[in-house]
PDB file of N, CA and C in Angstrom:
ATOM      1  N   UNK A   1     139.621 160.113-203.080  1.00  0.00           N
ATOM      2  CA  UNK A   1     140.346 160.517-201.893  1.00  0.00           C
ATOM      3  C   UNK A   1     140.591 159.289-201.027  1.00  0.00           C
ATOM      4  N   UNK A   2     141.836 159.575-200.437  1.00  0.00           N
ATOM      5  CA  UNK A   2     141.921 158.160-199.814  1.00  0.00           C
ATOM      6  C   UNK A   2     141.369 158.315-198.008  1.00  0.00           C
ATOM      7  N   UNK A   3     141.112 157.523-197.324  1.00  0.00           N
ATOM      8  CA  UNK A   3     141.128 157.248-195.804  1.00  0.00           C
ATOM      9  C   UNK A   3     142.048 157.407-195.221  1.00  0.00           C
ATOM     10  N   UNK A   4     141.668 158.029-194.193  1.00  0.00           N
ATOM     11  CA  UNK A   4     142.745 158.480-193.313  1.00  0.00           C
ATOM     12  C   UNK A   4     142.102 158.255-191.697  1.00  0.00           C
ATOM     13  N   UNK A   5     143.848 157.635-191.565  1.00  0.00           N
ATOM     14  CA  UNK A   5     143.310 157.296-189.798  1.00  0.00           C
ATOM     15  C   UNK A   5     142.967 158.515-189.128  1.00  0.00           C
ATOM     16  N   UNK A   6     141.882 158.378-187.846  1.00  0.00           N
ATOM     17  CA  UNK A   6     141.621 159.617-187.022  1.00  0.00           C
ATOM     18  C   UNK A   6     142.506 159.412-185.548  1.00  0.00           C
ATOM     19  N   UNK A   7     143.336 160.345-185.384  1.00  0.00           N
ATOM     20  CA  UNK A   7     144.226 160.757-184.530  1.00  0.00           C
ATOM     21  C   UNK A   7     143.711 161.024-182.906  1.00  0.00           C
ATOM     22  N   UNK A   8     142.713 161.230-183.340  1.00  0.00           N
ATOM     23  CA  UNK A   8     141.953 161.794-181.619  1.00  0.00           C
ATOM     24  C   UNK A   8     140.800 161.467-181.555  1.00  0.00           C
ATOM     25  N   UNK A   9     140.167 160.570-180.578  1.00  0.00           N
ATOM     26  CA  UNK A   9     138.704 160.199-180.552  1.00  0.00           C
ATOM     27  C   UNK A   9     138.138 160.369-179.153  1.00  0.00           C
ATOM     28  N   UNK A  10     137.266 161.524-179.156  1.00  0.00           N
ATOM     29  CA  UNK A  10     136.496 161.921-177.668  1.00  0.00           C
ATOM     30  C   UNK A  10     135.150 161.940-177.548  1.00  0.00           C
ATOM     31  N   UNK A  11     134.898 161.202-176.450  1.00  0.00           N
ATOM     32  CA  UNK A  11     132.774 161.482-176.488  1.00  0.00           C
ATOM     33  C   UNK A  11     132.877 162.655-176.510  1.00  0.00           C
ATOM     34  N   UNK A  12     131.291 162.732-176.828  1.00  0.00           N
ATOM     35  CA  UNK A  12     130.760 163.997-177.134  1.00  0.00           C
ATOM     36  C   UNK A  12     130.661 164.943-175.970  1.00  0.00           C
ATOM     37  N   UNK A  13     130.962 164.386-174.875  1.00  0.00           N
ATOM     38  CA  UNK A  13     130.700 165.172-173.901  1.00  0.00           C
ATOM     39  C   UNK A  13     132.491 165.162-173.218  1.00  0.00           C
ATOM     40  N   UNK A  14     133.163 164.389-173.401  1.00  0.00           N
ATOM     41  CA  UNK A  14     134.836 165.245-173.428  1.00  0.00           C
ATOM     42  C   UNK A  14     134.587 166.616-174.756  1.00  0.00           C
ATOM     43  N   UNK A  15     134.310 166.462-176.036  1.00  0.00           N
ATOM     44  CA  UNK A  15     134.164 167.040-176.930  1.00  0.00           C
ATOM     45  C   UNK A  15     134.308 168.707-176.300  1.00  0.00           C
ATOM     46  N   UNK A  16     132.565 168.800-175.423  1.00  0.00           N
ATOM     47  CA  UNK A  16     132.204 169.794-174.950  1.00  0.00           C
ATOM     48  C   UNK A  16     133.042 170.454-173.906  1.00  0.00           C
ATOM     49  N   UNK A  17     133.569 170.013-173.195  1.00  0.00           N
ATOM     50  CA  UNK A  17     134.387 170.232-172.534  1.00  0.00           C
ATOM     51  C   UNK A  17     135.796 170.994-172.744  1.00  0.00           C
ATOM     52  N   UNK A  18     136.148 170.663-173.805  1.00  0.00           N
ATOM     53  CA  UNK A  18     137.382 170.934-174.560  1.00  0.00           C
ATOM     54  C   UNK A  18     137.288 171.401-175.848  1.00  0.00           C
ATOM     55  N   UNK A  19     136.486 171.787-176.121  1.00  0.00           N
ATOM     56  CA  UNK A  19     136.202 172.005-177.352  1.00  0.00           C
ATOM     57  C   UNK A  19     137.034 173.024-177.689  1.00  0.00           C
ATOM     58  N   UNK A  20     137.734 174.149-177.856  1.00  0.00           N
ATOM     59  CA  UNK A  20     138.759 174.788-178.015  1.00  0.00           C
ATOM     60  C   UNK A  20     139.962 174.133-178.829  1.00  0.00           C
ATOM     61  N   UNK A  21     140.201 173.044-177.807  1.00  0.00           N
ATOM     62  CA  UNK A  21     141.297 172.222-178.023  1.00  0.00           C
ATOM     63  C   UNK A  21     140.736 171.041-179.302  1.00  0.00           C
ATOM     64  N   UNK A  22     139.596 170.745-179.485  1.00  0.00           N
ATOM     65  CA  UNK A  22     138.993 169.613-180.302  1.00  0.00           C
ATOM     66  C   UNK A  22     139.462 170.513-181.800  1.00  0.00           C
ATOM     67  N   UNK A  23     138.925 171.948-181.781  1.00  0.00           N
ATOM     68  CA  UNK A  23     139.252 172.959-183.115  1.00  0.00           C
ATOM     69  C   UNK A  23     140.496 173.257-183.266  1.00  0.00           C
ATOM     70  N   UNK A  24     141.155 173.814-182.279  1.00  0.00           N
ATOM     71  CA  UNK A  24     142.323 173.294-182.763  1.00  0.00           C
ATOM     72  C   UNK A  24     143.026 172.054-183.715  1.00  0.00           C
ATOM     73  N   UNK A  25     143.104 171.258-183.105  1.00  0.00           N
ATOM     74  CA  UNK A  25     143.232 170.038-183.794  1.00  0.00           C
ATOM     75  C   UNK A  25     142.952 169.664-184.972  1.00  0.00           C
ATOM     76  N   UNK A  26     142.054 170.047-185.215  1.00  0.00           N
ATOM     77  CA  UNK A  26     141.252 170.089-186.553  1.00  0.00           C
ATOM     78  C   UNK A  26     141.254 171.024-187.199  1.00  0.00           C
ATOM     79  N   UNK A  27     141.716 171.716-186.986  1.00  0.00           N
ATOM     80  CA  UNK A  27     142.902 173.006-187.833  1.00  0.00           C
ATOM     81  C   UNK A  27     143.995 172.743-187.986  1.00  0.00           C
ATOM     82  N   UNK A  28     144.587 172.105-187.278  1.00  0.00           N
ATOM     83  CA  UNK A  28     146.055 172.500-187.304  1.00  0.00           C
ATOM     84  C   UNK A  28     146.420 170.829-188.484  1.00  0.00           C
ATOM     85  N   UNK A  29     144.866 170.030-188.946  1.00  0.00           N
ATOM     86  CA  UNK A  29     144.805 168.907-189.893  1.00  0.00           C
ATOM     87  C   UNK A  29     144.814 167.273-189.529  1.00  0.00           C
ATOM     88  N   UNK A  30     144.205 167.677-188.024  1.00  0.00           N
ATOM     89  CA  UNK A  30     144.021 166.640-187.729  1.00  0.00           C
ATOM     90  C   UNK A  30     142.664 165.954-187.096  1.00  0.00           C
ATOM     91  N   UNK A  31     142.096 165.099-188.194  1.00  0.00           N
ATOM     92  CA  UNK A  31     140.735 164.462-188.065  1.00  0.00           C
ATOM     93  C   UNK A  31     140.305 164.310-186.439  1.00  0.00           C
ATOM     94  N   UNK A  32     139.026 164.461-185.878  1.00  0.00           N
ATOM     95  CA  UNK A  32     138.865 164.330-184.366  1.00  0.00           C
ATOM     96  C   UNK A  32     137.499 163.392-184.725  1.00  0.00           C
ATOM     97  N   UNK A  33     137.695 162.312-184.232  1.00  0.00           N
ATOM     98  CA  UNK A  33     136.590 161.522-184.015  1.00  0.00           C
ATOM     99  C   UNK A  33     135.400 161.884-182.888  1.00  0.00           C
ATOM    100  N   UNK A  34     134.312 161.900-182.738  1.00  0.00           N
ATOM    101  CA  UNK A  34     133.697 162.037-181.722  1.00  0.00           C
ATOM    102  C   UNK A  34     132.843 160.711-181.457  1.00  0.00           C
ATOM    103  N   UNK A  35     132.419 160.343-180.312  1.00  0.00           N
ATOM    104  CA  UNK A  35     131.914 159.293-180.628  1.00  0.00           C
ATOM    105  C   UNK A  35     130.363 159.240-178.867  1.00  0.00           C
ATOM    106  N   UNK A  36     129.685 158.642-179.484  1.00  0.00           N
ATOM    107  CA  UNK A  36     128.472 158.317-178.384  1.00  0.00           C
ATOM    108  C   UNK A  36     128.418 156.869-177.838  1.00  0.00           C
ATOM    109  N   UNK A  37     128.957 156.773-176.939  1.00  0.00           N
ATOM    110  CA  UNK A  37     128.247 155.304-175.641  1.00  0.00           C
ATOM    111  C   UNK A  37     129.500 154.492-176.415  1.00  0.00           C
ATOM    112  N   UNK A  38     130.392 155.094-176.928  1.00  0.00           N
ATOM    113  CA  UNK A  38     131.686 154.469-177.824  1.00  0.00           C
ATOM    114  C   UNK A  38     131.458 153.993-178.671  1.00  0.00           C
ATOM    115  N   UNK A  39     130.474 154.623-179.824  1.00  0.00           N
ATOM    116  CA  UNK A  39     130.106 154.669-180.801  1.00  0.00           C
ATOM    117  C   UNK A  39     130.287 155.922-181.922  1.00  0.00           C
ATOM    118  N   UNK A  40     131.494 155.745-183.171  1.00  0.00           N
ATOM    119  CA  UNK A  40     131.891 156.713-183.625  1.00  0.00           C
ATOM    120  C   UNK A  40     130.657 156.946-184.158  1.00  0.00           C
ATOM    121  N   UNK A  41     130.746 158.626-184.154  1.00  0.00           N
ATOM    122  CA  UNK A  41     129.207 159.031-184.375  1.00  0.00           C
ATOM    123  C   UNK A  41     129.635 161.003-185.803  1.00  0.00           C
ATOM    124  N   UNK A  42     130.422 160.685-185.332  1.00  0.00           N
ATOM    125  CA  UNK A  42     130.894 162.011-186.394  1.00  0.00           C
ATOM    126  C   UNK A  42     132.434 162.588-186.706  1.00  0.00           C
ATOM    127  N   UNK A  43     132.631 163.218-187.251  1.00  0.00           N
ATOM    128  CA  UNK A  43     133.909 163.344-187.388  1.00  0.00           C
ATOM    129  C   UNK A  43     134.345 165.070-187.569  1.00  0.00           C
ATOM    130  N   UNK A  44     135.406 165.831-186.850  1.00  0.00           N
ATOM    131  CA  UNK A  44     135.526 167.153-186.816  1.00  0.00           C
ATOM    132  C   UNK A  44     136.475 167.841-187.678  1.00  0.00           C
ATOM    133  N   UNK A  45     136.800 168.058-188.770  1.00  0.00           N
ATOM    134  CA  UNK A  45     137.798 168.889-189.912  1.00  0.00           C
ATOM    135  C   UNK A  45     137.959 169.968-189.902  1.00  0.00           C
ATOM    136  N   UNK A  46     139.320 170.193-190.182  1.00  0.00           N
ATOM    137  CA  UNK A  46     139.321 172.164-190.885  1.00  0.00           C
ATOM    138  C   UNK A  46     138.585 171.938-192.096  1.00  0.00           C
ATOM    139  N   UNK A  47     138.421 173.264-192.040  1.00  0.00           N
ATOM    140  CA  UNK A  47     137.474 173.585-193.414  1.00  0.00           C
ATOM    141  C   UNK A  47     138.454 174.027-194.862  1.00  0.00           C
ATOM    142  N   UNK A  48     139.791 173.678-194.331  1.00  0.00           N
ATOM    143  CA  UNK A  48     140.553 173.291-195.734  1.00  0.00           C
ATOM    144  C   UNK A  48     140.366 171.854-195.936  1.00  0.00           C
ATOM    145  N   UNK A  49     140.125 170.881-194.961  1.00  0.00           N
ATOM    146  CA  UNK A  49     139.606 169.657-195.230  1.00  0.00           C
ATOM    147  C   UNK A  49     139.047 169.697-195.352  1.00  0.00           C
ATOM    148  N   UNK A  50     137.493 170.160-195.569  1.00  0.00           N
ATOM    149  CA  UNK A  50     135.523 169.797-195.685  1.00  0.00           C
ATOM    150  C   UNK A  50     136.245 170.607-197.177  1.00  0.00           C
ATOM    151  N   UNK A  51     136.801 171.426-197.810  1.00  0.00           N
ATOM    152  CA  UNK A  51     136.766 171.941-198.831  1.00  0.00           C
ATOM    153  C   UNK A  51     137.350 171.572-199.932  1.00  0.00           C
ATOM    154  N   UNK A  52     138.480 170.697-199.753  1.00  0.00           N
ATOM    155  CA  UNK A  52     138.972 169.420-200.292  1.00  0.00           C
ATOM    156  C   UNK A  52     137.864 168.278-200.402  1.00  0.00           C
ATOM    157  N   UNK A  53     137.706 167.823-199.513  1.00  0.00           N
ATOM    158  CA  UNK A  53     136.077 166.848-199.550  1.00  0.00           C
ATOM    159  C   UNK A  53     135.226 167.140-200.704  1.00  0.00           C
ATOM    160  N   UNK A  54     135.024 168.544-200.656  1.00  0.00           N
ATOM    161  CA  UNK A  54     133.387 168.698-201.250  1.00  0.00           C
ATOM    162  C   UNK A  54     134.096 169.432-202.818  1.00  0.00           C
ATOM    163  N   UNK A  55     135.592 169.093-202.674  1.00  0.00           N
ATOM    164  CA  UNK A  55     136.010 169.706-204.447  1.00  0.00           C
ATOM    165  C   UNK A  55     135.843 171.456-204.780  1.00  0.00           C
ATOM    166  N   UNK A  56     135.974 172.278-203.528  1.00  0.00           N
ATOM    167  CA  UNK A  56     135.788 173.532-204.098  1.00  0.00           C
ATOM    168  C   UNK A  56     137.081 174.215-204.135  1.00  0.00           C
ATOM    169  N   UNK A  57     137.946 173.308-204.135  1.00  0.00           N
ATOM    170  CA  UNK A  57     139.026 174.147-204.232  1.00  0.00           C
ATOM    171  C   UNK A  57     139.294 174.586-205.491  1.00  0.00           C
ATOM    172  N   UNK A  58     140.373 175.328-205.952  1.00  0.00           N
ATOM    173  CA  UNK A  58     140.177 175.658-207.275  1.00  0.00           C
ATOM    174  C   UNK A  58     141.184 175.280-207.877  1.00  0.00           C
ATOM    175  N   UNK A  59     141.088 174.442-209.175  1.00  0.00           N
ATOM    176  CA  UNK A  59     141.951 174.042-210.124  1.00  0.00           C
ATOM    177  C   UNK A  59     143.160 174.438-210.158  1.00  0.00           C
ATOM    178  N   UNK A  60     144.495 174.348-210.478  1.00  0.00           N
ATOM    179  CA  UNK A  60     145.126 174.804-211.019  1.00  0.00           C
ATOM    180  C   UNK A  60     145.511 175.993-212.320  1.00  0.00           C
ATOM    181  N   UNK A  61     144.504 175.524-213.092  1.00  0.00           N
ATOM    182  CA  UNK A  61     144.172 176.085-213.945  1.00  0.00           C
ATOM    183  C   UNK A  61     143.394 177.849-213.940  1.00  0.00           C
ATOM    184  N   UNK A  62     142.312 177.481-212.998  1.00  0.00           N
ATOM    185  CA  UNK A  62     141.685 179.168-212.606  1.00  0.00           C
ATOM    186  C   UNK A  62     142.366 179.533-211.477  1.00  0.00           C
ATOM    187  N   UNK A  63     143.297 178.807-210.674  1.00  0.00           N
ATOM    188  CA  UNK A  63     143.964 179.423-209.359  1.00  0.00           C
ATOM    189  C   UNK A  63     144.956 180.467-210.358  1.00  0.00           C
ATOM    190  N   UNK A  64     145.562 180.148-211.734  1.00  0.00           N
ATOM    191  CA  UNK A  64     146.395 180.696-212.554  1.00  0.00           C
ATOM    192  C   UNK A  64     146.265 182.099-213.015  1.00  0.00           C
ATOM    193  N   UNK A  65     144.470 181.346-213.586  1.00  0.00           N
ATOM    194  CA  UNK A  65     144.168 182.407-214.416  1.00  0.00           C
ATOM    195  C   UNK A  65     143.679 183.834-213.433  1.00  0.00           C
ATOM    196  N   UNK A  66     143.442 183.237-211.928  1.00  0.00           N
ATOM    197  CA  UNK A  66     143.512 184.707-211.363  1.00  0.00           C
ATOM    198  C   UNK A  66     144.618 185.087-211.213  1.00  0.00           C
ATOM    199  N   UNK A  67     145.204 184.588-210.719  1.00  0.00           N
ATOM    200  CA  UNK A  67     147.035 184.768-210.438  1.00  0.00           C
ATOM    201  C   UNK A  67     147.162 185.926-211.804  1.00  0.00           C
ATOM    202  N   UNK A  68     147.445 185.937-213.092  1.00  0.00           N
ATOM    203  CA  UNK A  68     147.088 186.530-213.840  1.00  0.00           C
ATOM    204  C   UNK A  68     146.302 187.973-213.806  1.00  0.00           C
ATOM    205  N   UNK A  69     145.103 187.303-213.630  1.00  0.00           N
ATOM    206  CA  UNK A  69     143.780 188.575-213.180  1.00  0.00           C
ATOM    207  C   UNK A  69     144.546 189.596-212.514  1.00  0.00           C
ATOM    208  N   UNK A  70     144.917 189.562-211.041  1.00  0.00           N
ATOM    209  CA  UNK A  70     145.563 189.669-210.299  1.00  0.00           C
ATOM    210  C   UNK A  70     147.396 190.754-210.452  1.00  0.00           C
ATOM    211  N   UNK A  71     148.147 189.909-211.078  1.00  0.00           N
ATOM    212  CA  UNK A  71     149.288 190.686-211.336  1.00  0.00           C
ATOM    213  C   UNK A  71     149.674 190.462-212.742  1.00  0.00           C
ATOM    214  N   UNK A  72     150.096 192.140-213.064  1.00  0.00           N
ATOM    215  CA  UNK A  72     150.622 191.901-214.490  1.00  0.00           C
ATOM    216  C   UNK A  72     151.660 192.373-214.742  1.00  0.00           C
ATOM    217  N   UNK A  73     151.930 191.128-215.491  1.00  0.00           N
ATOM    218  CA  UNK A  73     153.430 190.067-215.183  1.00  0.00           C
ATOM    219  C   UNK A  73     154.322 191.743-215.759  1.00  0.00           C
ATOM    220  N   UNK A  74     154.421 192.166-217.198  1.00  0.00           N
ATOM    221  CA  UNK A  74     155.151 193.342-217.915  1.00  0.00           C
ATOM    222  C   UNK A  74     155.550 194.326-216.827  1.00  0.00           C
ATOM    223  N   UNK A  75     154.250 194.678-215.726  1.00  0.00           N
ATOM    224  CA  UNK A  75     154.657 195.772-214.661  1.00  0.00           C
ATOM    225  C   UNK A  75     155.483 195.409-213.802  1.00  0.00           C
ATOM    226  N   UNK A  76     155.514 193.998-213.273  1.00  0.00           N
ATOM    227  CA  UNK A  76     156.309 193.303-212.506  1.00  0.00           C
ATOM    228  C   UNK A  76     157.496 193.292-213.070  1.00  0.00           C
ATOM    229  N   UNK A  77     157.846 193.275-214.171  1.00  0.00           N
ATOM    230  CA  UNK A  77     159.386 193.170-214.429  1.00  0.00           C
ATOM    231  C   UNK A  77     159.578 191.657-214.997  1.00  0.00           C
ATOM    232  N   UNK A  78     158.526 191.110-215.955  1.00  0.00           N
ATOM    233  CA  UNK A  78     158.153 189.508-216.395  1.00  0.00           C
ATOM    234  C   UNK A  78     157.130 189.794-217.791  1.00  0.00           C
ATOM    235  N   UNK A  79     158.056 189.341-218.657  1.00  0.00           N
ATOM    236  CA  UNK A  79     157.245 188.728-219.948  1.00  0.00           C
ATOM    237  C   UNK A  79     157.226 187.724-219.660  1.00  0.00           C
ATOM    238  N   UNK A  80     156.226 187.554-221.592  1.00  0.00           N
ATOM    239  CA  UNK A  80     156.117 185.807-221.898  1.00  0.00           C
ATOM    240  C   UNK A  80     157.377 185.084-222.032  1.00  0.00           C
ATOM    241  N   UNK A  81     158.519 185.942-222.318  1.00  0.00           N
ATOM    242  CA  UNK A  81     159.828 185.165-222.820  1.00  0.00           C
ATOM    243  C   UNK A  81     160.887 184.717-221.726  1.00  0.00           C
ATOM    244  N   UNK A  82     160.344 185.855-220.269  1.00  0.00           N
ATOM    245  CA  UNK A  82     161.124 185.255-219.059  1.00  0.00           C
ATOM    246  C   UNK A  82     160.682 183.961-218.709  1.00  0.00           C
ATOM    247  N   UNK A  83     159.275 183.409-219.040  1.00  0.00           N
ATOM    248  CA  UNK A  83     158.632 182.513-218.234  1.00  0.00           C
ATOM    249  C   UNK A  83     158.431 180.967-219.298  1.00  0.00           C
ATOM    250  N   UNK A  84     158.863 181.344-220.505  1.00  0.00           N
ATOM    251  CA  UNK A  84     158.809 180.186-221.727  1.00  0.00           C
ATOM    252  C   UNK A  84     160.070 178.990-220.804  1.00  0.00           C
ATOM    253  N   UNK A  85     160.811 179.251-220.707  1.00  0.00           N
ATOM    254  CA  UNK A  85     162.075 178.586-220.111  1.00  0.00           C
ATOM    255  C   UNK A  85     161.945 177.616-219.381  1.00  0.00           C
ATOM    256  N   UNK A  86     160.949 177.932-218.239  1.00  0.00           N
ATOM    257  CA  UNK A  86     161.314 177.802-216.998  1.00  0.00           C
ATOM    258  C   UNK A  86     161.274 176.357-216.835  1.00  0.00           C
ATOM    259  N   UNK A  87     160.437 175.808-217.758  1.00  0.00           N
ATOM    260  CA  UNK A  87     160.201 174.184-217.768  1.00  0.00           C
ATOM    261  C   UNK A  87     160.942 173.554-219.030  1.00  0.00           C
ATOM    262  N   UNK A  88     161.223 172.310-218.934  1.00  0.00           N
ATOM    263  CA  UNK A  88     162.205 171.754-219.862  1.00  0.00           C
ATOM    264  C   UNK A  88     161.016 170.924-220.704  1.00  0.00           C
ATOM    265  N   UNK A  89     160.986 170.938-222.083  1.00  0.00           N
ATOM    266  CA  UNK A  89     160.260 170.339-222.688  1.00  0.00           C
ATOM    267  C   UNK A  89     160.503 168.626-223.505  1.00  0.00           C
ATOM    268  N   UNK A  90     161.812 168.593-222.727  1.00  0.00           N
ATOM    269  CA  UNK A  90     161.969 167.401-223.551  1.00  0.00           C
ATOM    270  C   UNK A  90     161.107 166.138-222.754  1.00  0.00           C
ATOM    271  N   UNK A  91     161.200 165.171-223.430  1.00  0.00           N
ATOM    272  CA  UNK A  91     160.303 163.521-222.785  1.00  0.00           C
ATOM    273  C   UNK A  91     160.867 163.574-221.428  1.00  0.00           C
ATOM    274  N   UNK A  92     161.832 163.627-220.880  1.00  0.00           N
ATOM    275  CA  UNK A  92     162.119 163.064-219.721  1.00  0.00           C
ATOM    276  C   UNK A  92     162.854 161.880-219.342  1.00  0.00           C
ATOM    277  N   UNK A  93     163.083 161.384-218.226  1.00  0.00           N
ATOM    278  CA  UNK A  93     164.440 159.944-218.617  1.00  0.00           C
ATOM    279  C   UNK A  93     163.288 158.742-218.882  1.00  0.00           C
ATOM    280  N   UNK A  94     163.983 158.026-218.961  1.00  0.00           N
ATOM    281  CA  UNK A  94     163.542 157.070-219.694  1.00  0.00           C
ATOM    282  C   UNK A  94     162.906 155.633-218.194  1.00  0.00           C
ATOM    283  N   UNK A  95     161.716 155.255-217.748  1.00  0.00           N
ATOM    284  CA  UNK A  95     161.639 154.174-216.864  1.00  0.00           C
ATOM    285  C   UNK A  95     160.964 152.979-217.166  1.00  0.00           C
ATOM    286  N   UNK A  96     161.783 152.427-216.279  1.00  0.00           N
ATOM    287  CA  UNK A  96     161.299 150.862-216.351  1.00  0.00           C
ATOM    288  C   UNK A  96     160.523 150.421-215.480  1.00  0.00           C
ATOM    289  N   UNK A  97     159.094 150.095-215.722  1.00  0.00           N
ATOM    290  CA  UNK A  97     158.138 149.420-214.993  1.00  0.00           C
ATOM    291  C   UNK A  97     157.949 148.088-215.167  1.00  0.00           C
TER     292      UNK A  97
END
């Protein structure tokens, strides 16, 4: 994962103060620094960010296979033969690196 600059940095005691507004922020995907005696001391995320972090999101692969679980495709008005198509199988163009 790469680094990312933090957008908002408040002592801990602006923090408290505003704190409403600190969650916000950090929902809406934007890192909040907090910091002591102006010393960064922690950092505040949505928990679609801490969940990205810690890898629990779910694959592609099982996000599918519930997707699946979930709806079936024949009742919907979708076979295997509507959905073979949809991607082109050839190599692709050709690049120069």
């Amino acid at each position: 994962m790469y680094i990312e600059r933090v957008s908002k940095r408040y002592s801990i005691s602006e923090a408290r103060a505003n704190l409403p507004s600190v969650v916000d922020e950090a929902v809406s995907g934007a890192p909040v620094e907090l910091t002591r005696r102006g010393v960064p001391v922690a950092v505040v995320i949505s928990t679609e960010t801490w969940e990205a972090v810690r890898g629990t999101h779910l694959g592609f692969a099982d996000a599918y296979a519930r997707f699946r679980d979930k709806y079936d495709l024949p009742s919907e008005g979708l076979d295997a033969e509507d959905l073979s198509d949809i991607r082109s199988a050839d190599v692709g163009r050709p690049v120069d690196l």
